[in-house]
PDB file of N, CA and C in Angstrom:
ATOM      1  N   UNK A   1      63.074  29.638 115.964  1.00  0.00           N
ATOM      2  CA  UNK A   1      63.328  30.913 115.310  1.00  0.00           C
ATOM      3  C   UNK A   1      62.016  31.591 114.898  1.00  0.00           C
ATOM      4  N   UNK A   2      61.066  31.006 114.481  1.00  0.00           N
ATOM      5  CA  UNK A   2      59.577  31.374 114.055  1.00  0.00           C
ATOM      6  C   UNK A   2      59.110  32.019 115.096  1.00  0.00           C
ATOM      7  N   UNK A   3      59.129  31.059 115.924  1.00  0.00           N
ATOM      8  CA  UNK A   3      57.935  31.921 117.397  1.00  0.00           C
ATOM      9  C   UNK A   3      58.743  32.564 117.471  1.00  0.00           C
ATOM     10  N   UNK A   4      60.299  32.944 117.885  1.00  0.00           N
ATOM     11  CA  UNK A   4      60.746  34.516 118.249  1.00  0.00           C
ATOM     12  C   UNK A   4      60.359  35.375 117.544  1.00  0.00           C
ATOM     13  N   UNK A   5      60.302  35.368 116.281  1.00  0.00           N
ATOM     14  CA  UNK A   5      59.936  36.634 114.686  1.00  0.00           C
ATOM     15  C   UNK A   5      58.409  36.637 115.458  1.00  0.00           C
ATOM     16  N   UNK A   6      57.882  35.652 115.653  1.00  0.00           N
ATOM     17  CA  UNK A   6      56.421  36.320 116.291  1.00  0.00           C
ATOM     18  C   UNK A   6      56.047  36.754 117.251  1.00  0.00           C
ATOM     19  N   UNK A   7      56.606  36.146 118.335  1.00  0.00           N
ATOM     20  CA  UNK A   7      56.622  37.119 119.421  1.00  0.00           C
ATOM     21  C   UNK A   7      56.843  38.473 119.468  1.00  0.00           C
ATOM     22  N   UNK A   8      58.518  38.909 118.757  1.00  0.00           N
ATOM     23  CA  UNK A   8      58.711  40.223 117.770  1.00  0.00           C
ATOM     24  C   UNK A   8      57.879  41.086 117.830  1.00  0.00           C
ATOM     25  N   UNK A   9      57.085  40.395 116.527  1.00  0.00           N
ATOM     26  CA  UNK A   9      56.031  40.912 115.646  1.00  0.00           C
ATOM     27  C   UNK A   9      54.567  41.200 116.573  1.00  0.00           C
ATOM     28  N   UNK A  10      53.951  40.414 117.525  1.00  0.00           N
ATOM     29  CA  UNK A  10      53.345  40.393 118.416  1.00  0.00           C
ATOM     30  C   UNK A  10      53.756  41.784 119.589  1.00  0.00           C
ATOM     31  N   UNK A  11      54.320  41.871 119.815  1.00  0.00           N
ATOM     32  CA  UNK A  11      55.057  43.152 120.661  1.00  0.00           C
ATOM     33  C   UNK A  11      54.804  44.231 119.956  1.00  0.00           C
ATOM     34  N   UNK A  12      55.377  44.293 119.120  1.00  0.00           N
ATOM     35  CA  UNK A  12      55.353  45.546 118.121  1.00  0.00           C
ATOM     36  C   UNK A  12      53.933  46.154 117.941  1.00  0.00           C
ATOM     37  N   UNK A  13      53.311  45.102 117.614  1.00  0.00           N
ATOM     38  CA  UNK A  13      52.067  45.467 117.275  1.00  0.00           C
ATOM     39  C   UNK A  13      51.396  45.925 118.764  1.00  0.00           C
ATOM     40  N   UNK A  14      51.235  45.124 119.719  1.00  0.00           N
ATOM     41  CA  UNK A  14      50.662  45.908 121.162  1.00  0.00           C
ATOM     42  C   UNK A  14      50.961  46.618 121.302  1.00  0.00           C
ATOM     43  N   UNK A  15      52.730  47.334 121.410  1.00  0.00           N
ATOM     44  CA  UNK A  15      53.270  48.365 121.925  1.00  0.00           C
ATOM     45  C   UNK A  15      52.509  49.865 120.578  1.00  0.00           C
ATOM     46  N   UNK A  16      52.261  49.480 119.234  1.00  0.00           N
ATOM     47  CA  UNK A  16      51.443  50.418 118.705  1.00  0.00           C
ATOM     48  C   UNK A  16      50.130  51.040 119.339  1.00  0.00           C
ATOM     49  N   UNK A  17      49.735  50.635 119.948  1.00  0.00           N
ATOM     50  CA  UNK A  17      47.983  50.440 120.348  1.00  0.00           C
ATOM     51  C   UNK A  17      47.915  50.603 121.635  1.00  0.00           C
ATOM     52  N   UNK A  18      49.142  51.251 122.376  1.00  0.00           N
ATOM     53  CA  UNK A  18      48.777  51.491 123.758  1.00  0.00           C
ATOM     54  C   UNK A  18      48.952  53.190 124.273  1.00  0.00           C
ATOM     55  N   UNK A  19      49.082  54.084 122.902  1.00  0.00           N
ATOM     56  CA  UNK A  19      49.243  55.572 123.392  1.00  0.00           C
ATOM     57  C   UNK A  19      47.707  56.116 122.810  1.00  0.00           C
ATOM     58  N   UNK A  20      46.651  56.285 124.037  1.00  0.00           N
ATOM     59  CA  UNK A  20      45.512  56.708 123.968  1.00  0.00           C
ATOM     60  C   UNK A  20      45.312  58.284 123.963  1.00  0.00           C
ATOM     61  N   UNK A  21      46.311  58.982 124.166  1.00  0.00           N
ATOM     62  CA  UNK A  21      46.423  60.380 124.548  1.00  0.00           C
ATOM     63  C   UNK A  21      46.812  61.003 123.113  1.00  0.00           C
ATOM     64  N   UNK A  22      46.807  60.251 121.954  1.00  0.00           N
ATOM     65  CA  UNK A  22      47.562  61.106 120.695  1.00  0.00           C
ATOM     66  C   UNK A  22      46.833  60.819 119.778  1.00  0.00           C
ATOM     67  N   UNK A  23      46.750  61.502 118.541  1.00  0.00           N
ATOM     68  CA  UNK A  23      46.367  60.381 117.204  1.00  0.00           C
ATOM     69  C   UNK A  23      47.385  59.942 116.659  1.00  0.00           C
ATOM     70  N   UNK A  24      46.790  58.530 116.380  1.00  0.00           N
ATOM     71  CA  UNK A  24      48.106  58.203 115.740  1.00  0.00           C
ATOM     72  C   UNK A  24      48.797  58.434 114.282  1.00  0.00           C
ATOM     73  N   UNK A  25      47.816  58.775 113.335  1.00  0.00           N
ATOM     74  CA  UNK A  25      49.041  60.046 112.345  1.00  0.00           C
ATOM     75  C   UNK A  25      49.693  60.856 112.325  1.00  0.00           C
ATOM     76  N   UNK A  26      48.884  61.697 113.104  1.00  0.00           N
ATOM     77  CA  UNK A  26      49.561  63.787 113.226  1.00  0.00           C
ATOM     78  C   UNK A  26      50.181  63.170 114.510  1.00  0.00           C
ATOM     79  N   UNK A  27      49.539  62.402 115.463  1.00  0.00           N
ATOM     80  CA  UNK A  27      50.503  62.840 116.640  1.00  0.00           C
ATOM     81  C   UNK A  27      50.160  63.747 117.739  1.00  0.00           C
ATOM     82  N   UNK A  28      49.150  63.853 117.095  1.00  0.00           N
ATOM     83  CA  UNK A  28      48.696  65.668 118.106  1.00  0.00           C
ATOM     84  C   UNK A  28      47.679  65.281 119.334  1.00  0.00           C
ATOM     85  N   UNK A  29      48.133  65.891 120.053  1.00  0.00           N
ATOM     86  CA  UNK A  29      46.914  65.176 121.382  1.00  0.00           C
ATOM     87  C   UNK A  29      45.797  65.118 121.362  1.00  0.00           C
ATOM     88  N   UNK A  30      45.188  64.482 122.001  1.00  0.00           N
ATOM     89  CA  UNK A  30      43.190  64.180 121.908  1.00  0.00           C
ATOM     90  C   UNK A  30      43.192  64.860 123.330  1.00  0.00           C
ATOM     91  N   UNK A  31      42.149  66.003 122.682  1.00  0.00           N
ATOM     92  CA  UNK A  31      41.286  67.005 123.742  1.00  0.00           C
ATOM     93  C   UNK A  31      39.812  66.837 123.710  1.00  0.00           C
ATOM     94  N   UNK A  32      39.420  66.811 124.891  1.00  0.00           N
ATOM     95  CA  UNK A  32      37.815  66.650 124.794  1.00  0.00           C
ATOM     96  C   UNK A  32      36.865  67.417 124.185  1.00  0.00           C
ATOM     97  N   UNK A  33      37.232  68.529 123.700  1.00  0.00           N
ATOM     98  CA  UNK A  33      36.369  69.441 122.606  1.00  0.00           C
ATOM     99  C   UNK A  33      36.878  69.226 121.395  1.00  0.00           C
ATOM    100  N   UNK A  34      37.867  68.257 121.171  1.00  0.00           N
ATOM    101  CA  UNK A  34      37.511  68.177 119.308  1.00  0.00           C
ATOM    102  C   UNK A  34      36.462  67.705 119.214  1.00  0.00           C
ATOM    103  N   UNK A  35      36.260  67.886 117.604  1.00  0.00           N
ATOM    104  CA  UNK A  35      35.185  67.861 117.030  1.00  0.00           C
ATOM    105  C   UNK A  35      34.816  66.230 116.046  1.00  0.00           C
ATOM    106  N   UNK A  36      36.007  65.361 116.246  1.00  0.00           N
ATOM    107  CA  UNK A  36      35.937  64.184 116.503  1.00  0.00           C
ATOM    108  C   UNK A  36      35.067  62.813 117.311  1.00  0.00           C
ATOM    109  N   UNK A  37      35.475  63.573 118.422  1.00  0.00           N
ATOM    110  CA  UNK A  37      34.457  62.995 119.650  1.00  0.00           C
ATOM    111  C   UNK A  37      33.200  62.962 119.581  1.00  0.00           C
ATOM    112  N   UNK A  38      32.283  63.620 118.560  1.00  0.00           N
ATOM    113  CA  UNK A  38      31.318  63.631 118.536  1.00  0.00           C
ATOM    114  C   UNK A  38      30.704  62.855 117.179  1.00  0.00           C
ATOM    115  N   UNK A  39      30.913  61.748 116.537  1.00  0.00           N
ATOM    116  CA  UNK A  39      31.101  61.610 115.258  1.00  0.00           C
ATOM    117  C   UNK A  39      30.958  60.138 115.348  1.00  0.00           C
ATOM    118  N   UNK A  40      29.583  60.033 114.758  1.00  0.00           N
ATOM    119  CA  UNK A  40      28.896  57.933 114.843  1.00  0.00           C
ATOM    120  C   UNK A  40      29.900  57.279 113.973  1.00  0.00           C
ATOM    121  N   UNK A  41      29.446  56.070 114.040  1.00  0.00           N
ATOM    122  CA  UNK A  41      29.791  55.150 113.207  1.00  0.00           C
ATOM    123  C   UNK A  41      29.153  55.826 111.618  1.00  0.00           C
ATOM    124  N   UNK A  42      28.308  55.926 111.783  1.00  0.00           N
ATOM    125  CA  UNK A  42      27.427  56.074 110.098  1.00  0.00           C
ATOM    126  C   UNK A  42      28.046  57.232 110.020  1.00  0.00           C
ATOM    127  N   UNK A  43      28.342  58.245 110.546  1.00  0.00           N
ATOM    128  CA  UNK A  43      28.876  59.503 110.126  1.00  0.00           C
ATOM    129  C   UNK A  43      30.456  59.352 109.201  1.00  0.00           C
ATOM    130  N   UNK A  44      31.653  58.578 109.666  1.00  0.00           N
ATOM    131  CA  UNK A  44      32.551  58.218 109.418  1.00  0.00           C
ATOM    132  C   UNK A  44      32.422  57.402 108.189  1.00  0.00           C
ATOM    133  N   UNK A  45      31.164  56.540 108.229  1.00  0.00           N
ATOM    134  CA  UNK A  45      31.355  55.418 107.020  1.00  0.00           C
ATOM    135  C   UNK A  45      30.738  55.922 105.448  1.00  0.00           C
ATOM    136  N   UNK A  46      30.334  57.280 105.983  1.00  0.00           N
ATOM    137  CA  UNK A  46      29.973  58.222 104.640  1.00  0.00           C
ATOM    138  C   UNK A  46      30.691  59.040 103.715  1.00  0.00           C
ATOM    139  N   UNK A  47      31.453  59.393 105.364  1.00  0.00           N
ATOM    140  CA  UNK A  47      33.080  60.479 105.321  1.00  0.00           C
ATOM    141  C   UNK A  47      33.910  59.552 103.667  1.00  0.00           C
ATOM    142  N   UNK A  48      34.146  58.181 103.654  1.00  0.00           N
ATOM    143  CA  UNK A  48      34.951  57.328 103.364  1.00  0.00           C
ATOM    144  C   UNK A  48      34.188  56.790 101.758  1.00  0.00           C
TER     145      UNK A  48
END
């Protein structure tokens, strides 16, 4: 019964992490001129 709940749980989680075309909050598609795409690591970890 365990490994099924994990397997489950294992699925779920891959099937999150495989739509590259959206963000995943809003939802809204990723276009190559946002203003995202351009944005380091150190830039983000300042943002925060």
């Amino acid at each position: 019964m365990r490994l099924r709940t994990l397997l489950a749980v294992l699925a779920l989680l891959g099937a999150a992490c495989t739509d590259t075309r959206h963000y995943p909050i809003s939802g809204e598609v990723c276009r190559p001129d946002d203003p995202v795409q351009d944005l380091s690591v150190q830039q983000c970890a300042r943002a925060s």
